[in-house]
N, C-alpha and C. Protein backbone atom coordinates (compact mmCIF):
# COMPACT_ATOMS: atom_id res chain seq x y z
N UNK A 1 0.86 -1.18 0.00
CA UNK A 1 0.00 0.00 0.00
C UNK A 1 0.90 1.23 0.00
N UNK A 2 0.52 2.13 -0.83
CA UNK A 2 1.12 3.32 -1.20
C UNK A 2 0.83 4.46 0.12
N UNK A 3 1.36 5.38 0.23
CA UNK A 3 1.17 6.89 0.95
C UNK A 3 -0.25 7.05 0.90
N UNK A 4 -0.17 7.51 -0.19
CA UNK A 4 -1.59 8.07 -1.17
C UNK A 4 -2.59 7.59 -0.78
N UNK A 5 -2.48 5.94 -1.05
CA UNK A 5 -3.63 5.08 -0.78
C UNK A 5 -4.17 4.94 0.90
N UNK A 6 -2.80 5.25 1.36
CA UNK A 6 -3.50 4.80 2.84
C UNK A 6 -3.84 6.30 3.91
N UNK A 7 -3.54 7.10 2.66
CA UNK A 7 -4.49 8.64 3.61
C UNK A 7 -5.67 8.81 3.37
N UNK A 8 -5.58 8.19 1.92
CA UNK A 8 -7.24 7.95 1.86
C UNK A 8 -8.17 7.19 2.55
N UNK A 9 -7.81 6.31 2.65
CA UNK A 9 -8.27 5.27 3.94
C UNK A 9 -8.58 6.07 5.06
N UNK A 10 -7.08 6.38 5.64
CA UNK A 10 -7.89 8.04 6.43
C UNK A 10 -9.09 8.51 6.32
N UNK A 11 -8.71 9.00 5.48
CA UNK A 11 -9.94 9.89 5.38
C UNK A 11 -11.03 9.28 5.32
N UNK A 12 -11.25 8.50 5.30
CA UNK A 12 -12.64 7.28 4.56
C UNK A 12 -13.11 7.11 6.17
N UNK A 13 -11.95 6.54 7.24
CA UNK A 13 -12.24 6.51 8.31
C UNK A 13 -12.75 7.73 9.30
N UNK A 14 -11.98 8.14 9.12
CA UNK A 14 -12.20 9.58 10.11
C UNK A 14 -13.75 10.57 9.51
N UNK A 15 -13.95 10.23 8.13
CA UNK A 15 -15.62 10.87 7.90
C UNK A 15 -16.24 9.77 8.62
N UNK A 16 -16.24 8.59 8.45
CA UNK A 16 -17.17 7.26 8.82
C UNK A 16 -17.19 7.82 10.33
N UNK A 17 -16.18 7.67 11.18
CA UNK A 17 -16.27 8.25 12.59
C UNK A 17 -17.00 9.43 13.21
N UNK A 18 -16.94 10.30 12.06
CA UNK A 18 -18.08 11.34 12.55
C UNK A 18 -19.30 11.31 12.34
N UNK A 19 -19.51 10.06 10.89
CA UNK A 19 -21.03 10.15 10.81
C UNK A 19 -21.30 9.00 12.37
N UNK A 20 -20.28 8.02 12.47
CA UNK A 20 -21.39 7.43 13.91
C UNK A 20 -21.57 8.34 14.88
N UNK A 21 -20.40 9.19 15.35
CA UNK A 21 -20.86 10.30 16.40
C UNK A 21 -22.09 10.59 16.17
N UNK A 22 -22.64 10.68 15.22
CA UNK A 22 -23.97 11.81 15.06
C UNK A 22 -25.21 10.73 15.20
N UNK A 23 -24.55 9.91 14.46
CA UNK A 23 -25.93 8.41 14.82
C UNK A 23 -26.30 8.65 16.18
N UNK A 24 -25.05 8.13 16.98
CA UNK A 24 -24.68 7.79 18.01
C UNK A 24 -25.94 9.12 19.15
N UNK A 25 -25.49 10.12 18.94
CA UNK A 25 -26.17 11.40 19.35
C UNK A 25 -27.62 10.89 18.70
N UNK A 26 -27.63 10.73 17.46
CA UNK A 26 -28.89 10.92 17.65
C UNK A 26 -30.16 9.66 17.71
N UNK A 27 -29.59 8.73 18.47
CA UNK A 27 -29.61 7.60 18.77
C UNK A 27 -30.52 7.95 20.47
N UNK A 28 -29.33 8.78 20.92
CA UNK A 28 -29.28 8.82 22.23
C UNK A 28 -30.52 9.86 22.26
N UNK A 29 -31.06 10.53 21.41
CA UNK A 29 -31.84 11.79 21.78
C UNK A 29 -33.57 10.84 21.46
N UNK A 30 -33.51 10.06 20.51
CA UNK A 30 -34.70 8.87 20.43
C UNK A 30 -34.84 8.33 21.50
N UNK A 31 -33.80 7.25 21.81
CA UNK A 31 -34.10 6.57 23.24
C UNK A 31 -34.53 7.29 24.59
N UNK A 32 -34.19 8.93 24.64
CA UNK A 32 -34.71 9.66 25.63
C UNK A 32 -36.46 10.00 25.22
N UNK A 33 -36.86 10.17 24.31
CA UNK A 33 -38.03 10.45 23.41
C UNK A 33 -38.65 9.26 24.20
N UNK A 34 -38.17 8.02 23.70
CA UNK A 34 -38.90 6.80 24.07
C UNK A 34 -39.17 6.49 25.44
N UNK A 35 -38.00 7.11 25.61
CA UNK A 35 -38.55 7.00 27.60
C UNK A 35 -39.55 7.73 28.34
N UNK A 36 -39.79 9.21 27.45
CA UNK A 36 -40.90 9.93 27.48
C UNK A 36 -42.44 9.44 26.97
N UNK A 37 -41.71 8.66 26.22
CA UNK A 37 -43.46 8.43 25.70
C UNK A 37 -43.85 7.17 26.22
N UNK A 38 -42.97 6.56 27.53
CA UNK A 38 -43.42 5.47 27.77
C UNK A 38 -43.15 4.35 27.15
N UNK A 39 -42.35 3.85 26.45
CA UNK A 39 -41.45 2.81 26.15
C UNK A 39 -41.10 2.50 27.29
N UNK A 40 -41.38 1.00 27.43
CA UNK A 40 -40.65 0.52 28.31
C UNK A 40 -39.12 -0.02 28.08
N UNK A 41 -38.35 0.46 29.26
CA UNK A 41 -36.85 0.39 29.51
C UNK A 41 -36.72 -1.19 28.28
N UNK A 42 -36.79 -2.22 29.00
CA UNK A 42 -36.80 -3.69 28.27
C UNK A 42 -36.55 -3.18 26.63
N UNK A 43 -37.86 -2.76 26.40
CA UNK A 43 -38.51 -2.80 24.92
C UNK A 43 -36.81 -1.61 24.16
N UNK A 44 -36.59 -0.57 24.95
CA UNK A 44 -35.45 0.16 24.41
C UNK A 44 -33.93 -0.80 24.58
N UNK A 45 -33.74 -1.84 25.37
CA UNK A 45 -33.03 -2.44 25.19
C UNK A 45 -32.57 -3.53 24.26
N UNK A 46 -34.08 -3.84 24.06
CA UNK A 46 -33.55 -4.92 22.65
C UNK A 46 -33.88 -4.38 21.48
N UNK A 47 -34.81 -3.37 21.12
CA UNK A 47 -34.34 -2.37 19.86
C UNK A 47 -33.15 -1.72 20.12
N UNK A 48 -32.18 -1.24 20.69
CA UNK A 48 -30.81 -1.03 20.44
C UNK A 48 -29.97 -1.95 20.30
N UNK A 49 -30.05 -2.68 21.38
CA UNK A 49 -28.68 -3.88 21.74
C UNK A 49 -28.13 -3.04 23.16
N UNK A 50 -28.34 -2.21 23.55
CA UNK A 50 -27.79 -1.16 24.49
C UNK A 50 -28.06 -2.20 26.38
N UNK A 51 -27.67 -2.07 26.73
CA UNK A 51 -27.78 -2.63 28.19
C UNK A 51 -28.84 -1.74 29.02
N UNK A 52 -29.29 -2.37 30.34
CA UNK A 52 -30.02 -1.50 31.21
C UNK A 52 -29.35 -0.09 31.52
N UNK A 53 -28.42 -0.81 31.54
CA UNK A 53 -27.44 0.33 32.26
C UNK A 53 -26.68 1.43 31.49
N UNK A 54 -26.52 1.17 30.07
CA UNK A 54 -26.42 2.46 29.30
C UNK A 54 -27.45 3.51 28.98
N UNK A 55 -28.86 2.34 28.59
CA UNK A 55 -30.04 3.24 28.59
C UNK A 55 -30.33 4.10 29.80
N UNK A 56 -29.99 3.76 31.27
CA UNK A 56 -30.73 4.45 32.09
C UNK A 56 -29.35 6.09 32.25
N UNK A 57 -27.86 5.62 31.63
CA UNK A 57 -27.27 6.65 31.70
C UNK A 57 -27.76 7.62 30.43
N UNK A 58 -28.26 7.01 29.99
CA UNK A 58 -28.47 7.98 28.18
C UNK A 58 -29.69 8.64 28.84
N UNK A 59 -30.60 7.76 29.37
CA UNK A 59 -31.86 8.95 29.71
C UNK A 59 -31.38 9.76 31.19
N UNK A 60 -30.97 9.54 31.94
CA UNK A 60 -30.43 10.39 33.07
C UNK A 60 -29.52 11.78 32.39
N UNK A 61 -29.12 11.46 31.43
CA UNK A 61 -28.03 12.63 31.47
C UNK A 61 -28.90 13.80 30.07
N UNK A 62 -30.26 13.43 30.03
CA UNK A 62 -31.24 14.49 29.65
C UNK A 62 -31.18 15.26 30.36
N UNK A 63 -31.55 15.80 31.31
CA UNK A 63 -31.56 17.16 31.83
C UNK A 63 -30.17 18.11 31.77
N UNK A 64 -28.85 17.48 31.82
CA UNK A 64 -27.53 18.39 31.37
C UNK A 64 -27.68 18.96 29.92
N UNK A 65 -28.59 18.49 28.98
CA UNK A 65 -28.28 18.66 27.53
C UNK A 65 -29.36 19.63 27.51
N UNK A 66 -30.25 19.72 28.04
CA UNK A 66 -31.88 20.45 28.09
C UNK A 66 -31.43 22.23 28.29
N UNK A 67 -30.65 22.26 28.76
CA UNK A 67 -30.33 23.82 28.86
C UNK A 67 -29.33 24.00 27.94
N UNK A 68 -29.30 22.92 26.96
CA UNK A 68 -27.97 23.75 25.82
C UNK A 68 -29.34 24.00 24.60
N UNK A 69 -28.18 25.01 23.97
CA UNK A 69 -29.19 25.30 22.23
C UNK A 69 -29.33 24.13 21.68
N UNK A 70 -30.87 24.51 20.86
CA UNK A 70 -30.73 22.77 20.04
C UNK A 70 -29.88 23.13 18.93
N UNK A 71 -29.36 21.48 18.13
CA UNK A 71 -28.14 21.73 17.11
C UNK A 71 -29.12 20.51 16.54
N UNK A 72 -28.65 21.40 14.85
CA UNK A 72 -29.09 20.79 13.44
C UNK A 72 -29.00 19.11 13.47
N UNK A 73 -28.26 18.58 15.09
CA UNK A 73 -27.88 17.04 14.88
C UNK A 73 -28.49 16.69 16.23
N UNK A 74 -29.01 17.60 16.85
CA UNK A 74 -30.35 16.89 18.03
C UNK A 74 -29.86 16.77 19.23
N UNK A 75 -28.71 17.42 19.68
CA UNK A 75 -28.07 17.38 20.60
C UNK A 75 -28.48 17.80 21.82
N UNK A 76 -30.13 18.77 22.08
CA UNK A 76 -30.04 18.94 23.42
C UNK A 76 -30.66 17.93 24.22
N UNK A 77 -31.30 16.61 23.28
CA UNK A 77 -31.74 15.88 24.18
C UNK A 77 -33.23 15.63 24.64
N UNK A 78 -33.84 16.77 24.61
CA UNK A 78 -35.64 17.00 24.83
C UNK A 78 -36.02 16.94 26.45
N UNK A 79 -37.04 16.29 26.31
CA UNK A 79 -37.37 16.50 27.90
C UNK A 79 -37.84 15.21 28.68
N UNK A 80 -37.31 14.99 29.85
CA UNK A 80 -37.63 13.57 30.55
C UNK A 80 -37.62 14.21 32.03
C-alpha cells in the first residue's frame, strides 16, 4: 500500500467516525423520546442492543443537555 492510498483510507475513516458520532447522538436523543413516551426500559433495550445500564445513563443525562441550544444534529436531548 502506497502513501496516497492509505491517507485515503484516512480519510474514509475519520468521515465514517463522525457520521457514527452523530448516529450515536442521535440515537441517544430517540431513546430519551422513548422514555418519554413510555417505552418501556426492556422494549429500548432490545431495539438497540444497548444494556439496562447504558439506557438508564443515556436517559439520566437528559436534563444536562436540556439547557444547551438545540443543534441541526439533536443534541439537546428533549425533555424527561
Amino acid at each position: 500500500m502506497d502513501k496516497r492510498s492509505l491517507a485515503q483510507l484516512a480519510g474514509r475513516f475519520r468521515d465514517t467516525e463522525a457520521r457514527a458520532e452523530i448516529l450515536r447522538q442521535e440515537l441517544a436523543v430517540a431513546i430519551r423520546q422513548a422514555d418519554v413516551d413510555g417505552v418501556a426500559q426492556k422494549d429500548i433495550c432490545e431495539a438497540t442492543g444497548y444494556t439496562r445500564q447504558q439506557v438508564r445513563r443515556i436517559v439520566k443525562a437528559a436534563p444536562e443537555r436540556d439547557s444547551a441550544p438545540a443543534t441541526p444534529t439533536g443534541h439537546n436531548g428533549g425533555t424527561s
